[in-house]
PDB file of N, CA and C in Angstrom:
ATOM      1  N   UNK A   1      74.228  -2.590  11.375  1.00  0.00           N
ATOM      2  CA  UNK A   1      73.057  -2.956  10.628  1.00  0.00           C
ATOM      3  C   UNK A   1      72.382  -1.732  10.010  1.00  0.00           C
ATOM      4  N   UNK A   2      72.311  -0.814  10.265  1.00  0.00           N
ATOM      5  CA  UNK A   2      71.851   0.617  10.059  1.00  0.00           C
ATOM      6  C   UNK A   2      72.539   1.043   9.144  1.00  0.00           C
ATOM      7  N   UNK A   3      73.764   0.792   9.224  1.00  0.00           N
ATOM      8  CA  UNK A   3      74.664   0.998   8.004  1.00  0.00           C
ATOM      9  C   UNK A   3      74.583   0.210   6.914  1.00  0.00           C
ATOM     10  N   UNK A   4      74.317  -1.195   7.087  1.00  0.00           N
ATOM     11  CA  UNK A   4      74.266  -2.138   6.258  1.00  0.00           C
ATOM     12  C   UNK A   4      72.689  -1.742   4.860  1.00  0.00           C
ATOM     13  N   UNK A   5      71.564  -1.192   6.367  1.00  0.00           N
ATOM     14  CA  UNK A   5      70.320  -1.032   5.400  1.00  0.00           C
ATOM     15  C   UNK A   5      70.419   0.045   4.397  1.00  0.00           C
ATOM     16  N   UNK A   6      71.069   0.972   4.912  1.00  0.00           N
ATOM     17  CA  UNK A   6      71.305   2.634   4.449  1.00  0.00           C
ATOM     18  C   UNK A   6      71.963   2.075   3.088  1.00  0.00           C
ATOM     19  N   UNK A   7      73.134   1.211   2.949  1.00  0.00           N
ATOM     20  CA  UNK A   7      73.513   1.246   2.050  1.00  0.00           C
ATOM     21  C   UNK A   7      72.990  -0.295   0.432  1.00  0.00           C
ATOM     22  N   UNK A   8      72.418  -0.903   1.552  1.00  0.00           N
ATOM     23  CA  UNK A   8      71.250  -1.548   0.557  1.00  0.00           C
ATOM     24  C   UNK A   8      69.953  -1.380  -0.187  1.00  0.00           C
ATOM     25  N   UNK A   9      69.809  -0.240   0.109  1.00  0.00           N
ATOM     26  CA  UNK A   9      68.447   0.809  -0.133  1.00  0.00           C
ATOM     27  C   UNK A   9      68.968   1.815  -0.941  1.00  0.00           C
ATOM     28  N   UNK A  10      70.276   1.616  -1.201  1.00  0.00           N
ATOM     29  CA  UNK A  10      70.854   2.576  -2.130  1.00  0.00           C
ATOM     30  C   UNK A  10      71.789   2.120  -2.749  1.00  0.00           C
ATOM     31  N   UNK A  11      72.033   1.388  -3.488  1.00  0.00           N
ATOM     32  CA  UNK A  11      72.971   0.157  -3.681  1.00  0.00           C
ATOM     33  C   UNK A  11      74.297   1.512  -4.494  1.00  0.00           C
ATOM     34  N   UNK A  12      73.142   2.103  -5.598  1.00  0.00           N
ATOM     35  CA  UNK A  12      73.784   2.720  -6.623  1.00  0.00           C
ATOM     36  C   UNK A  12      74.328   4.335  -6.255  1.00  0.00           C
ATOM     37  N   UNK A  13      74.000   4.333  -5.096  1.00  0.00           N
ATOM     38  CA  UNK A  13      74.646   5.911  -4.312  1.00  0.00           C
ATOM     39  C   UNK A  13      75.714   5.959  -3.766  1.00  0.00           C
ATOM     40  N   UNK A  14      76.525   6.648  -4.703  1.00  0.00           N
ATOM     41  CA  UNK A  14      77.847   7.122  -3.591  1.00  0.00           C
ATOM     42  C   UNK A  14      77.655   8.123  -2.687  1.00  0.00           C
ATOM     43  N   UNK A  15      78.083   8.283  -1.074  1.00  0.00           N
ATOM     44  CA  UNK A  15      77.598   8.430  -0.342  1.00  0.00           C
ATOM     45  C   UNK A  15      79.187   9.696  -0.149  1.00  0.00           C
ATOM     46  N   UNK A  16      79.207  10.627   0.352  1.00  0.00           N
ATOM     47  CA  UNK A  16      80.305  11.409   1.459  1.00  0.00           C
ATOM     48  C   UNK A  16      80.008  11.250   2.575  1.00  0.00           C
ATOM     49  N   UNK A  17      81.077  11.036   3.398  1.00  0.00           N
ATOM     50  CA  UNK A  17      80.846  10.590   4.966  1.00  0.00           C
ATOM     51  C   UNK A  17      79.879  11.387   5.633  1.00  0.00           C
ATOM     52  N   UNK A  18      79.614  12.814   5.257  1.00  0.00           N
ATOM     53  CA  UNK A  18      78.696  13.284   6.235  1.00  0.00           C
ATOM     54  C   UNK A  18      77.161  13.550   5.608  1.00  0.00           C
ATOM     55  N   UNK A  19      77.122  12.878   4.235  1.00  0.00           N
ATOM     56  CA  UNK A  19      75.710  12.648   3.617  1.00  0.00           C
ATOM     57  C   UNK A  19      75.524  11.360   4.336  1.00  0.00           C
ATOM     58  N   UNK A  20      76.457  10.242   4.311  1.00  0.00           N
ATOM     59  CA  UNK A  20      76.153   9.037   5.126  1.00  0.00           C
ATOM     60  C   UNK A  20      75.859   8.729   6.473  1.00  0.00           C
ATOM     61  N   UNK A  21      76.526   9.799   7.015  1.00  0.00           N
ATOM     62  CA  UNK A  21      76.086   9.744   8.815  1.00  0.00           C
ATOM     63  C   UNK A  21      74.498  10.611   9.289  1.00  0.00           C
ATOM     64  N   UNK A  22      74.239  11.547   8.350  1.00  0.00           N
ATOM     65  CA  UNK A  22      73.025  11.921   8.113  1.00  0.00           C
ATOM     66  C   UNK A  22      72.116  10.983   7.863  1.00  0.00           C
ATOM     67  N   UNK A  23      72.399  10.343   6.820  1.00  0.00           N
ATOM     68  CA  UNK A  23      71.227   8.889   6.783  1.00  0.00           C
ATOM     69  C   UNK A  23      71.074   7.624   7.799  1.00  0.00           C
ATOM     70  N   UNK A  24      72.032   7.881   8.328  1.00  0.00           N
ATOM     71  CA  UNK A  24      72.146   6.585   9.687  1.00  0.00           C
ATOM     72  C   UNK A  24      71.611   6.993  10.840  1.00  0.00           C
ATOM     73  N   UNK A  25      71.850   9.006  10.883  1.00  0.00           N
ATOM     74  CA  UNK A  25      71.716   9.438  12.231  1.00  0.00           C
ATOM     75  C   UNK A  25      70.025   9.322  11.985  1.00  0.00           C
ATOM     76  N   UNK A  26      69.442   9.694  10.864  1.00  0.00           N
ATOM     77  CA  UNK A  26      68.024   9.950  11.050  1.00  0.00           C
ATOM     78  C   UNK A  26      67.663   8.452  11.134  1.00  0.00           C
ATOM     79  N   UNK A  27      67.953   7.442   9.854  1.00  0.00           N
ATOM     80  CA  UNK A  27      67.289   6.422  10.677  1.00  0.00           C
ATOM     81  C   UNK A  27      67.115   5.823  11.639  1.00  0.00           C
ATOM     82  N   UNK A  28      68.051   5.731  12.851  1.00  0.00           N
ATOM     83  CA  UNK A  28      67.810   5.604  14.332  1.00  0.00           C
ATOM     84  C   UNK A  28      67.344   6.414  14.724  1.00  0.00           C
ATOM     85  N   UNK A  29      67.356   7.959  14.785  1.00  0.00           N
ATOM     86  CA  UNK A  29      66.075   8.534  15.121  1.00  0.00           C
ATOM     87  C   UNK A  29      64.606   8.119  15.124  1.00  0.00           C
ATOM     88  N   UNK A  30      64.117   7.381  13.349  1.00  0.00           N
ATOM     89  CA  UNK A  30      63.606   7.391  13.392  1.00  0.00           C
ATOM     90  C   UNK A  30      62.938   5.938  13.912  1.00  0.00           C
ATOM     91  N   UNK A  31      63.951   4.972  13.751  1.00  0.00           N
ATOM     92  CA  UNK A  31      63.675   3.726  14.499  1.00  0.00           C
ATOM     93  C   UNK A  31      63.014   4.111  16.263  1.00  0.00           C
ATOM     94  N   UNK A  32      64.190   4.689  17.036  1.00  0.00           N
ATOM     95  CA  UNK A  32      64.077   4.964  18.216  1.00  0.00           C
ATOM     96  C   UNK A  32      62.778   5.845  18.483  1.00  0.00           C
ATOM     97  N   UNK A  33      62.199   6.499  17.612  1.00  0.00           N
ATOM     98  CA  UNK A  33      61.009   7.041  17.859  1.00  0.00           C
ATOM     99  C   UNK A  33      59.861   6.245  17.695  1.00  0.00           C
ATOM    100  N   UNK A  34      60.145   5.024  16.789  1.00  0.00           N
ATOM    101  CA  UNK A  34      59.162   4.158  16.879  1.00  0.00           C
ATOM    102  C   UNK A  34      58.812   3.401  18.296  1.00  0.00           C
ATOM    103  N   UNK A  35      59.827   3.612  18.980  1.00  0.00           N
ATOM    104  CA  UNK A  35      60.110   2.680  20.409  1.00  0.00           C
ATOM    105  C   UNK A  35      61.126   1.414  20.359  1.00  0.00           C
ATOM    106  N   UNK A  36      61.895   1.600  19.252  1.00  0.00           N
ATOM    107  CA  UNK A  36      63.079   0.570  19.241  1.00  0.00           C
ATOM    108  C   UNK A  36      63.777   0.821  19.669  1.00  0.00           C
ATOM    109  N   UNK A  37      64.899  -0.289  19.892  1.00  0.00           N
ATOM    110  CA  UNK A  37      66.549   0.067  20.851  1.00  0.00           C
ATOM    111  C   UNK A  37      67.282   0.001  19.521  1.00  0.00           C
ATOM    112  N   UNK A  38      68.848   0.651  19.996  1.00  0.00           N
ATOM    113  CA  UNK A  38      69.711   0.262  18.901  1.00  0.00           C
ATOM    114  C   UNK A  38      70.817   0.176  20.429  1.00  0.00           C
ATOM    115  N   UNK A  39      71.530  -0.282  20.203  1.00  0.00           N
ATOM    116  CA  UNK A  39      73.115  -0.465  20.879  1.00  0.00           C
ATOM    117  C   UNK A  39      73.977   0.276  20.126  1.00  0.00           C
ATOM    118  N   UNK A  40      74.425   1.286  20.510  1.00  0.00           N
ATOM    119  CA  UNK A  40      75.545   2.314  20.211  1.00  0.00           C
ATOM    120  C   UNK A  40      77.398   2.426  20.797  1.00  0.00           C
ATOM    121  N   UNK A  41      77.660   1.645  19.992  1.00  0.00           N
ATOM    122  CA  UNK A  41      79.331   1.726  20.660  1.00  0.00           C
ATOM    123  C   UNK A  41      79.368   2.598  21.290  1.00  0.00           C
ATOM    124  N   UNK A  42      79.625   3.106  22.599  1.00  0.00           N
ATOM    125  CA  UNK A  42      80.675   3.821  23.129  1.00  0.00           C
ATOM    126  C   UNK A  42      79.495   5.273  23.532  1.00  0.00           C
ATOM    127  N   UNK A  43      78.139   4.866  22.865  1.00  0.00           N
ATOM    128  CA  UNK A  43      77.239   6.034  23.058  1.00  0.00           C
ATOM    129  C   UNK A  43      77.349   6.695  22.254  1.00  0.00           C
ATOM    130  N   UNK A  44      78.075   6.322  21.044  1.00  0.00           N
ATOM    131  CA  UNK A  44      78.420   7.603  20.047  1.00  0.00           C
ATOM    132  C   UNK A  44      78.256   7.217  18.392  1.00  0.00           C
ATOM    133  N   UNK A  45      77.266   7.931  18.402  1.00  0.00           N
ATOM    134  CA  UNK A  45      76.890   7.707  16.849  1.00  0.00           C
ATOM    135  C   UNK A  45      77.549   7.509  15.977  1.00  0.00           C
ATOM    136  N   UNK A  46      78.452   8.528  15.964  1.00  0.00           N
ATOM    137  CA  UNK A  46      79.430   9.194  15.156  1.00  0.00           C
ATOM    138  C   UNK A  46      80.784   8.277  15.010  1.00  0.00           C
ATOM    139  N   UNK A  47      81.153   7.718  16.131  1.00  0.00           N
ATOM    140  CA  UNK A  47      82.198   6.674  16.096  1.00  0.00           C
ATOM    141  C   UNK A  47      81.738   5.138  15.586  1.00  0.00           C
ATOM    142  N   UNK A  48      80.589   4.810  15.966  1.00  0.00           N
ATOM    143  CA  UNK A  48      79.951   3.568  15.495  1.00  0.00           C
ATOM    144  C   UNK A  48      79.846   3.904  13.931  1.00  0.00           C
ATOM    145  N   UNK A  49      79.494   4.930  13.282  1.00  0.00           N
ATOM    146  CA  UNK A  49      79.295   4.909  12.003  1.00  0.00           C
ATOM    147  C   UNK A  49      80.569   4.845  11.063  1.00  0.00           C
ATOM    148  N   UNK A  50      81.873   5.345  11.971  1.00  0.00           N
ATOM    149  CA  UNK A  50      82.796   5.143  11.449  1.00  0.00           C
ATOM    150  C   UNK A  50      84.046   3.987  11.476  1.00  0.00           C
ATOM    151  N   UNK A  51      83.319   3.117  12.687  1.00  0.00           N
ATOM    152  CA  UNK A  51      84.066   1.450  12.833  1.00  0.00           C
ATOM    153  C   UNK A  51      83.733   1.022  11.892  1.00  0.00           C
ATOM    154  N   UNK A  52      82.099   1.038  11.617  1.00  0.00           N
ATOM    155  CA  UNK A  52      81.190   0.166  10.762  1.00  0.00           C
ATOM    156  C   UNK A  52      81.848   0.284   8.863  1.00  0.00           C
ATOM    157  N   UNK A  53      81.768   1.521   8.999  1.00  0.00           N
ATOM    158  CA  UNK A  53      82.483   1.921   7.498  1.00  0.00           C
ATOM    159  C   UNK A  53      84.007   1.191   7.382  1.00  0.00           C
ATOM    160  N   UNK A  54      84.777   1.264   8.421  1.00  0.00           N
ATOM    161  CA  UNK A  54      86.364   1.394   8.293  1.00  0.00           C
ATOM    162  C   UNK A  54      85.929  -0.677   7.864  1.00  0.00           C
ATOM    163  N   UNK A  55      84.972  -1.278   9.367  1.00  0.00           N
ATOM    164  CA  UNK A  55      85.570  -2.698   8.673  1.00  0.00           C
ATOM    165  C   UNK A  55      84.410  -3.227   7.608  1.00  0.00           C
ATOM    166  N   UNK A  56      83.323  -2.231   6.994  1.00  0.00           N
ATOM    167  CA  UNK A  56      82.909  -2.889   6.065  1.00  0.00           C
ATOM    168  C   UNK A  56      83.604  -2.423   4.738  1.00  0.00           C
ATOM    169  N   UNK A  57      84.849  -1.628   5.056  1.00  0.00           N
ATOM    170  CA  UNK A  57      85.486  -1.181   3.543  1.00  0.00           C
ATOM    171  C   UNK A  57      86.714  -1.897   3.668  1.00  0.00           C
ATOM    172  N   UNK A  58      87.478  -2.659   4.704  1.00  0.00           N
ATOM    173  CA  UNK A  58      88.205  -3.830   4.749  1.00  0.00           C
ATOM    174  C   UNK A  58      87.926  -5.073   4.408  1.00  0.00           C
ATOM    175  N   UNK A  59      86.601  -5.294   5.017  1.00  0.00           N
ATOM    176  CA  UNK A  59      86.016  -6.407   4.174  1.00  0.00           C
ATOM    177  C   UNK A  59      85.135  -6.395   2.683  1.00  0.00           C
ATOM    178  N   UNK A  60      85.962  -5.347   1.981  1.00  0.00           N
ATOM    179  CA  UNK A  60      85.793  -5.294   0.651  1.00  0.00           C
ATOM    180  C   UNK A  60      84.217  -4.960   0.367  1.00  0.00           C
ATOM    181  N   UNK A  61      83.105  -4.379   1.452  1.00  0.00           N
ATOM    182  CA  UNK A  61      81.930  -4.434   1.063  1.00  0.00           C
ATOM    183  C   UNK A  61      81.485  -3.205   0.790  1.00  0.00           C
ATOM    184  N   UNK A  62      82.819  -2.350   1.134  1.00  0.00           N
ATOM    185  CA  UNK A  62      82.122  -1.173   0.457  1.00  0.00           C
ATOM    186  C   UNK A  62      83.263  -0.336  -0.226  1.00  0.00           C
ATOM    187  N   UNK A  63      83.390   0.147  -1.216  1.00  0.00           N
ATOM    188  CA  UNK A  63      84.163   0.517  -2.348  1.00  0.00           C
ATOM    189  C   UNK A  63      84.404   1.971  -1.631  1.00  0.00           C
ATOM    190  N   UNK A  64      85.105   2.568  -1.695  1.00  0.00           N
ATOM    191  CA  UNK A  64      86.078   3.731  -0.862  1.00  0.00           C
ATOM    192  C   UNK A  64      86.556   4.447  -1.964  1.00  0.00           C
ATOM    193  N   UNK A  65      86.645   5.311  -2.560  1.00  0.00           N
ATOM    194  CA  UNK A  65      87.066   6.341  -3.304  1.00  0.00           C
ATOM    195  C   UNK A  65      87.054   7.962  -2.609  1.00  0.00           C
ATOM    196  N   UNK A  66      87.927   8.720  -3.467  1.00  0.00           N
ATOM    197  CA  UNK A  66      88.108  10.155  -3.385  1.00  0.00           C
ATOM    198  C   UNK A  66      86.701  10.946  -3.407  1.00  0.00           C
ATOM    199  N   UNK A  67      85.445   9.953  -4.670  1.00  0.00           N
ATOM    200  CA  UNK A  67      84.172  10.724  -4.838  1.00  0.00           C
ATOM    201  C   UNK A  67      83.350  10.116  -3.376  1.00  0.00           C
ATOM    202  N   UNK A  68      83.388   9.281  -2.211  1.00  0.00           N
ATOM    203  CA  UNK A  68      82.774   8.563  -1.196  1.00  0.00           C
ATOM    204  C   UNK A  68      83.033   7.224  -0.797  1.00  0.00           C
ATOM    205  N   UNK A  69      81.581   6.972  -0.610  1.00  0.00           N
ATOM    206  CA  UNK A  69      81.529   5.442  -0.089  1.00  0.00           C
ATOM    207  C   UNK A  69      80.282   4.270  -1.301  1.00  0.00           C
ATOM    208  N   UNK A  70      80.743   3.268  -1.691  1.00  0.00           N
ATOM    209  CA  UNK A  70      79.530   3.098  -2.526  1.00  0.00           C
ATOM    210  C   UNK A  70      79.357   1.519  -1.826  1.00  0.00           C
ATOM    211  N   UNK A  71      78.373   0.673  -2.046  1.00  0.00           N
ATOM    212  CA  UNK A  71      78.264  -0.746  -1.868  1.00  0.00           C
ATOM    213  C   UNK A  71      78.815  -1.350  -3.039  1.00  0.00           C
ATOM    214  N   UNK A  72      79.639  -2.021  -2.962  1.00  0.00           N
ATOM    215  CA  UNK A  72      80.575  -2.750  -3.639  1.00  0.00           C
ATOM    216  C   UNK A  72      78.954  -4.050  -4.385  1.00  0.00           C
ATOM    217  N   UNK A  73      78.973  -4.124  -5.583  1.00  0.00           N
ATOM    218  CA  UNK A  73      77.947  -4.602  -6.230  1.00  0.00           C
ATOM    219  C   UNK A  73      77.876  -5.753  -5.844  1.00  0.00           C
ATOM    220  N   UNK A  74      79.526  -6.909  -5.462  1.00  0.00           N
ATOM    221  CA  UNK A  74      79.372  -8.007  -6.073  1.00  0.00           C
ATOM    222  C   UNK A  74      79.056  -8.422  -4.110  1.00  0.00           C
ATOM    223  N   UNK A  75      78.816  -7.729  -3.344  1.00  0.00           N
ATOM    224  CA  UNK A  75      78.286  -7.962  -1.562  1.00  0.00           C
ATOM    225  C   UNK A  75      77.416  -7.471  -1.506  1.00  0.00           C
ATOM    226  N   UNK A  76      76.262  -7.155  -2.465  1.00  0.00           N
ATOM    227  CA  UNK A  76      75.190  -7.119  -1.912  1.00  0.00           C
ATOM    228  C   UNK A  76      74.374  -7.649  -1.356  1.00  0.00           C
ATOM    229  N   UNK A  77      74.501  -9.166  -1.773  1.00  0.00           N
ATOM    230  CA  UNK A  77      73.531 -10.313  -0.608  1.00  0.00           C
ATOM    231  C   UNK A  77      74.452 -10.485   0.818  1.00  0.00           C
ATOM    232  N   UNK A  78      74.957 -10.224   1.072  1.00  0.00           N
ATOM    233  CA  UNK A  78      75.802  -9.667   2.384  1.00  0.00           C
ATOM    234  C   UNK A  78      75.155  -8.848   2.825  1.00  0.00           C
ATOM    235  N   UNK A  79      75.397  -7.264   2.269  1.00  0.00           N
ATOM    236  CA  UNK A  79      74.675  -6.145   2.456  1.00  0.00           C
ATOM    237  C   UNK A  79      73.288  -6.622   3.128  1.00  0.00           C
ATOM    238  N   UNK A  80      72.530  -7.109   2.294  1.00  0.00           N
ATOM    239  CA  UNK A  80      70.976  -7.343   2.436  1.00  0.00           C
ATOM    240  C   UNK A  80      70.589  -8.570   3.501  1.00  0.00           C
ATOM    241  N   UNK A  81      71.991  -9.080   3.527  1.00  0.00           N
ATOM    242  CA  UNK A  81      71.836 -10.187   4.800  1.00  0.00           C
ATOM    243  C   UNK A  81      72.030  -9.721   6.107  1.00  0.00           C
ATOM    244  N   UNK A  82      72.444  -8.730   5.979  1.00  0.00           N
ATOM    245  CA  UNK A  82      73.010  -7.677   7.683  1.00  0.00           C
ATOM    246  C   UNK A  82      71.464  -6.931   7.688  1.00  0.00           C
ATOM    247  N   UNK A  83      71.438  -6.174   6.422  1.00  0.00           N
ATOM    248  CA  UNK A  83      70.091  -5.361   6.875  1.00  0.00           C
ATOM    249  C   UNK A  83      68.787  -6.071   7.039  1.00  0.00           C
ATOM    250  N   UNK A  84      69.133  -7.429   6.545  1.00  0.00           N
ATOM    251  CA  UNK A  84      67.722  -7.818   7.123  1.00  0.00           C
ATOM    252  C   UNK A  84      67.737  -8.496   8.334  1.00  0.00           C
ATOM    253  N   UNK A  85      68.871  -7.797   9.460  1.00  0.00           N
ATOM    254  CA  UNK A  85      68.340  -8.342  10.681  1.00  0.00           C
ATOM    255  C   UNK A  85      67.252  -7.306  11.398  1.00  0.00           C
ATOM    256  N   UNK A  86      67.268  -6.258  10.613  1.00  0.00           N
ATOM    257  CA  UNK A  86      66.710  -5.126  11.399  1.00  0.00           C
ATOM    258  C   UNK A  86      65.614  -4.537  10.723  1.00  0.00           C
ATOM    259  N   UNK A  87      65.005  -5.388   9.342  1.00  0.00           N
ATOM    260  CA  UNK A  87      63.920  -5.635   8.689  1.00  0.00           C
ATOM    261  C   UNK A  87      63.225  -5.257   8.822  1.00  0.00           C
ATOM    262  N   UNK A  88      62.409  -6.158  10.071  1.00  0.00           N
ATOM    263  CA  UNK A  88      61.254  -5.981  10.708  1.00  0.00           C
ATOM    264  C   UNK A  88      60.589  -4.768  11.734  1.00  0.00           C
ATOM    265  N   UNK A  89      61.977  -4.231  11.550  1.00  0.00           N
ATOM    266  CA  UNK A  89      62.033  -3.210  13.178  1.00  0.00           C
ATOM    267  C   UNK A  89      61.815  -1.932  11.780  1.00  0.00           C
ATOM    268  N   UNK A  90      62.273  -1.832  10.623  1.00  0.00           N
ATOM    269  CA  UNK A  90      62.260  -0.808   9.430  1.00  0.00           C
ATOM    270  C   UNK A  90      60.954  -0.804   9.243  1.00  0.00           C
ATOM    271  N   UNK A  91      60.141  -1.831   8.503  1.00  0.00           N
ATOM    272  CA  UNK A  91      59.014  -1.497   8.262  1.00  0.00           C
ATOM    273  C   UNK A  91      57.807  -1.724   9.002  1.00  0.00           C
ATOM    274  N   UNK A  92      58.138  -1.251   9.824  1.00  0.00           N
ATOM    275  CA  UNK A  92      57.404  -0.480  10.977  1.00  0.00           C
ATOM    276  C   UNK A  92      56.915   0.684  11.251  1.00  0.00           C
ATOM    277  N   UNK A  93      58.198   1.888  10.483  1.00  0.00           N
ATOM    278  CA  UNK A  93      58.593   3.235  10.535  1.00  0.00           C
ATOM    279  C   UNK A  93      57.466   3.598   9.119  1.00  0.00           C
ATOM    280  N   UNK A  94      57.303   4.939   9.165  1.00  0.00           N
ATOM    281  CA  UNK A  94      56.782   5.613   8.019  1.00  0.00           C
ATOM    282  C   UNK A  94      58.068   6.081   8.016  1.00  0.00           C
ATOM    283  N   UNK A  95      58.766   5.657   6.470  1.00  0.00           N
ATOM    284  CA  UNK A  95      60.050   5.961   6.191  1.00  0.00           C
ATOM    285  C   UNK A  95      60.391   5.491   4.903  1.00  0.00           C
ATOM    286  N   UNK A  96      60.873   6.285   4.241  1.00  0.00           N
ATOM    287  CA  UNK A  96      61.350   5.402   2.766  1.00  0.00           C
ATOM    288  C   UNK A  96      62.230   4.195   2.983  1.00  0.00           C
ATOM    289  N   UNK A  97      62.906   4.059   3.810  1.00  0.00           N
ATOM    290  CA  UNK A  97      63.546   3.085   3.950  1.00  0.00           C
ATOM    291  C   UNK A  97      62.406   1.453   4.453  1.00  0.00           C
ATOM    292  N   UNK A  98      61.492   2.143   4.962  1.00  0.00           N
ATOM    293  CA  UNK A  98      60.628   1.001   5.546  1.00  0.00           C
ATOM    294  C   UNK A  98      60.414   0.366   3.949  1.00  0.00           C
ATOM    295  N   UNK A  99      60.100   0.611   2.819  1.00  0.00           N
ATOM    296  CA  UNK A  99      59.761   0.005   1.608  1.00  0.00           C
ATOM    297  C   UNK A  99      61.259  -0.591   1.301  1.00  0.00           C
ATOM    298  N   UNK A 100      61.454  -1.651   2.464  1.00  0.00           N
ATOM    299  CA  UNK A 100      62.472  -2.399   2.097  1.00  0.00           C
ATOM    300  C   UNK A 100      63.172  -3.216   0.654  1.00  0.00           C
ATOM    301  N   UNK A 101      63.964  -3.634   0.283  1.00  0.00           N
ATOM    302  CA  UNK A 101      63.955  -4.288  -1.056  1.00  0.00           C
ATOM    303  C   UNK A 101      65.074  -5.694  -0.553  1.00  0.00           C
ATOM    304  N   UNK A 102      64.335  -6.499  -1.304  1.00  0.00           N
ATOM    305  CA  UNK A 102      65.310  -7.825  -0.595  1.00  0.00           C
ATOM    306  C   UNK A 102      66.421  -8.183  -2.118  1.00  0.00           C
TER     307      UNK A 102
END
């Protein structure tokens, strides 16, 4: 879901894997500093961010190229249907991401 928001809040950004794990790692930071939980595969950031990528770029939702990772245009109400399970828990945060977009 973290992945899902990161990349619905940026529909039009191609991302490199370690500009993208930067934006996931801080937003659970900054969730978890609000006093939220997240569930972390395996305890590991770093591997959860990269299941999440491998089966949302199998399930065609996110476009994979040599230049990154982008949100595939025509899954964005997908996209925005994952990130808005975790909505409410976003704009909560003082965070650009909290200025959610549906």
């Amino acid at each position: 879901m973290l992945l899902a928001t990161v990349f619905a809040n940026n529909s039009a950004t191609r991302f490199h894997v370690l500009e993208l794990k930067t934006r996931v790692f801080e937003l659970l930071q900054q969730l978890e500093a609000s006093g939220h939980r997240a569930y972390i595969p395996r305890s590991n950031v770093d591997y959860a961010i990269s299941v999440g990528v491998r089966l949302l770029s199998l399930r065609r939702v996110l476009d994979a190229s040599d230049d990154g990772l982008q949100a595939n245009e025509r899954e964005l109400a997908l996209l925005n249907y994952y990130a808005n399970s975790i909505r409410n828990q976003i704009t909560t945060i003082d965070s650009p991401l909290g200025s959610y977009r549906h």
